[in-house]
Structure formats: structure tokens, C-alpha cells
Protein backbone atom coordinates (compact mmCIF):
# COMPACT_ATOMS: atom_id res chain seq x y z
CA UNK A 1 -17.51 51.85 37.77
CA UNK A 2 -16.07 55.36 36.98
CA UNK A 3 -16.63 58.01 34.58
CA UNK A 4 -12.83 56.86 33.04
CA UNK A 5 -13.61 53.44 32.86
CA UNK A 6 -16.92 53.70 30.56
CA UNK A 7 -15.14 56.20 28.55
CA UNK A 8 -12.43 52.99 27.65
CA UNK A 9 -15.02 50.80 26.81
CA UNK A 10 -14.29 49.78 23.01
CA UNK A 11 -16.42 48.17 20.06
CA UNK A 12 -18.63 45.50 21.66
CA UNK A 13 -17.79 46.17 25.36
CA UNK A 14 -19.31 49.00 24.54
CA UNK A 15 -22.28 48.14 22.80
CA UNK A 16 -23.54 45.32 25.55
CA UNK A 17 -22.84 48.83 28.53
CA UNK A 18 -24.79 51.03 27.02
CA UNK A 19 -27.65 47.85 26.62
CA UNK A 20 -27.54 46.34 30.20
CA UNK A 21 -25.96 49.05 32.60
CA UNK A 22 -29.32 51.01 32.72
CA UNK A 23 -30.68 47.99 34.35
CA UNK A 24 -28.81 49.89 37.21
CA UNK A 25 -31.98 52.31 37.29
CA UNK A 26 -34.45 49.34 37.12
CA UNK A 27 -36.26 48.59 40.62
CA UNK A 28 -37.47 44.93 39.66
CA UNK A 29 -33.82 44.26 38.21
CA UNK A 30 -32.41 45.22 41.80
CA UNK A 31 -34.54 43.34 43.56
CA UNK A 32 -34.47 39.84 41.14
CA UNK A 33 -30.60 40.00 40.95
CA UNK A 34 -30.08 41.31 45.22
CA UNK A 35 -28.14 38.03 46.26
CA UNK A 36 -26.44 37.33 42.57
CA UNK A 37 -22.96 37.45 42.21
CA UNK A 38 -22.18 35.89 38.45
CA UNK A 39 -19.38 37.20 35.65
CA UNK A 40 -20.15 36.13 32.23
CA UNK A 41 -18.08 36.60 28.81
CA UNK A 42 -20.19 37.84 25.88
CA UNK A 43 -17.04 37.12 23.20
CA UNK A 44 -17.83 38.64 20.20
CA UNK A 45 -14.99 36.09 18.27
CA UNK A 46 -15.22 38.13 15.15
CA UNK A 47 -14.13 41.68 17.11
CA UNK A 48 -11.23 42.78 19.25
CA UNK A 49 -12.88 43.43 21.89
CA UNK A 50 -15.07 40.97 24.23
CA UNK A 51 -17.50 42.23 27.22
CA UNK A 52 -17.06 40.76 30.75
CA UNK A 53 -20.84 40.93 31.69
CA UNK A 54 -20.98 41.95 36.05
CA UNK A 55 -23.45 41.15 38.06
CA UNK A 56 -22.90 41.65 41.91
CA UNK A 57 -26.00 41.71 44.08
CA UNK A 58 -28.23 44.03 42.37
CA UNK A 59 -25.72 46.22 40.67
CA UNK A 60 -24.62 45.44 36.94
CA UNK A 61 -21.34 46.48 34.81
CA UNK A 62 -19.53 45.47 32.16
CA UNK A 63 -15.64 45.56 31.59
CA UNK A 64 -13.95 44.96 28.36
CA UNK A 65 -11.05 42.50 27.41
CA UNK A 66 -8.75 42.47 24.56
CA UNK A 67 -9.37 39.40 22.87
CA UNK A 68 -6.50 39.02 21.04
CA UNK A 69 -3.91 36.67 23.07
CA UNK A 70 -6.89 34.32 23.24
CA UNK A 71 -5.51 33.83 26.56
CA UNK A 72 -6.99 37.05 28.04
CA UNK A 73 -10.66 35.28 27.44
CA UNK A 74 -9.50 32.02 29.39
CA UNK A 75 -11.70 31.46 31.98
CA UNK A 76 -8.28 31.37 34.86
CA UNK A 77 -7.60 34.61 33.58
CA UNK A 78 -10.50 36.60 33.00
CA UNK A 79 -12.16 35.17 35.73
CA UNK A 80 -15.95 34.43 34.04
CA UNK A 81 -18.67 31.66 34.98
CA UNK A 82 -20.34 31.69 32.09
CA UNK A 83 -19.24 31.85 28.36
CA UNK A 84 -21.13 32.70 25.22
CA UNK A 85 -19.36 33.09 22.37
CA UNK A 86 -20.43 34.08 17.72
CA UNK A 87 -20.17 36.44 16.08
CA UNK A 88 -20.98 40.26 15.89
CA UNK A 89 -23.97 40.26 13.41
CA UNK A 90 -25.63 37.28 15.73
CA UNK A 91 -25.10 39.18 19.29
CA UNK A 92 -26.30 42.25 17.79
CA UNK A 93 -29.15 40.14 16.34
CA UNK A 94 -29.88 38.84 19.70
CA UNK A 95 -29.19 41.75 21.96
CA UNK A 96 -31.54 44.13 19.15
CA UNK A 97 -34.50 41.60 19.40
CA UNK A 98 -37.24 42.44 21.72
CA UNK A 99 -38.01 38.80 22.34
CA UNK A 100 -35.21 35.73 21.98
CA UNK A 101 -36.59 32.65 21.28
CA UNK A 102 -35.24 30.21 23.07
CA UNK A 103 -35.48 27.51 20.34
CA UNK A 104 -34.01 30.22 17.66
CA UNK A 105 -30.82 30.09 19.81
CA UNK A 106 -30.75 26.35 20.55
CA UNK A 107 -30.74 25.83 17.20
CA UNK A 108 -27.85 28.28 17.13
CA UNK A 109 -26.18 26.36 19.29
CA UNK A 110 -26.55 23.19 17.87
CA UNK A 111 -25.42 24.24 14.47
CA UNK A 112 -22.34 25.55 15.98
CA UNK A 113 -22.96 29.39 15.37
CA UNK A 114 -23.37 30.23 19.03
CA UNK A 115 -20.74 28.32 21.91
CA UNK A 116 -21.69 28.11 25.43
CA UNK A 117 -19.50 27.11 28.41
CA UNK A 118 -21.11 27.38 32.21
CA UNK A 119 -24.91 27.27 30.82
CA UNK A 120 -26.58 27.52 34.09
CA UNK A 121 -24.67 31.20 33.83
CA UNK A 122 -25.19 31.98 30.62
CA UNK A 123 -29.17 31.76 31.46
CA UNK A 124 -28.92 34.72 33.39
CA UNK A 125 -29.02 36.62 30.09
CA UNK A 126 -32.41 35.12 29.51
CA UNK A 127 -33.76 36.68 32.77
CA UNK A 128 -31.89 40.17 31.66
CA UNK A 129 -33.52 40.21 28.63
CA UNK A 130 -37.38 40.10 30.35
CA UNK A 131 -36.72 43.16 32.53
């Protein structure tokens, strides 16, 4: 991704790049994510912006998409395999923790706080979050 395109990265976009992208510098995330191809859409349903999460075969990058039409998030038209979808306060609560417990976000999920679409996807974030 260019210079231009991190400048445009807005609100939460831009929160999740400046978290995951320097995975780019990471030797063990290279080599655990080499044959990986995956797109998933942190939505941030509370903001206007949501982050289209990139992973292709050891590089990572994240675009950002207007969420407002909800049709930009669709899955036709932004293209993702995996959805997870709250609010602000809980991504940044997730995203700041050094550790996410798994049964603090099912619980999440079950209460309806957190919405997942493509799960086998959205478990990729679980193996970004070791590294």
C-alpha cells in the first residue's frame, strides 16, 4: 500500500493499521501467514468508518470503507470472508488487551454485543493477536 493511501485512512481504519500493519516487520508473522490469502471486516457499527483487515501470503494491510450506505460493508461489495462487527469502546477493548479471552468474547457474542459472519475467518484475528 502507498504512502497516499495510509495517509486516507480515517477513525478506526486507522486505528486497527497502525495495530496490525507492523506485523509486516514480524519474521514469525511472515512465515505463519506465507500461503494465507483472507479479507476480513472489523465494522466498528458505532463509527463511520470500518477497516477491511488484508492478509495476502505473508503481507498484511488494511483499507478503510465508508460505512454509511450499509451497502458498502455487504459482503458482494466489499468483498470480505470474515465479519466481526460492535462497537468502538469493545474493539478498542479487545484490540488494547494483551491477552483476549476467548470465553470473554463468546460471551460477547452470545449476548449480542459482538456479531460474527464467516467464523472460521474471523479466527485469524486470534492467531494475530499471539504474534
Amino acid at each position: 500500500m502507498s504512502e497516499e493511501n495510509k495517509k486516507k485512512l480515517r477513525g478506526f481504519a486507522g486505528i486497527v493499521s497502525k495495530q496490525v500493519e507492523p506485523l509486516n516487520e514480524n519474521e514469525k508473522f511472515k512465515e505463519r501467514f506465507k500461503e494465507t490469502e483472507v479479507k476480513v471486516l472489523l465494522n466498528a457499527k458505532d463509527g463511520k468508518w470500518a477497516a477491511l483487515l488484508v492478509i495476502n501470503k505473508g503481507k498484511i494491510y488494511v483499507d478503510g470503507i465508508k460505512n454509511q450506505p450499509k451497502e458498502n460493508i455487504k459482503k458482494k461489495i466489499a468483498g470480505w470472508d470474515g465479519l466481526l462487527q460492535t462497537t468502538t469502546p469493545m474493539f478498542l477493548e479487545l484490540l488494547g488487551s494483551d491477552k483476549v479471552s476467548m470465553s470473554k468474547v463468546i460471551r460477547k457474542i452470545l449476548s449480542g454485543k459482538i456479531k460474527i459472519r464467516g467464523i472460521k475467518h474471523v479466527l485469524i484475528l486470534l492467531k494475530l493477536f499471539e504474534l
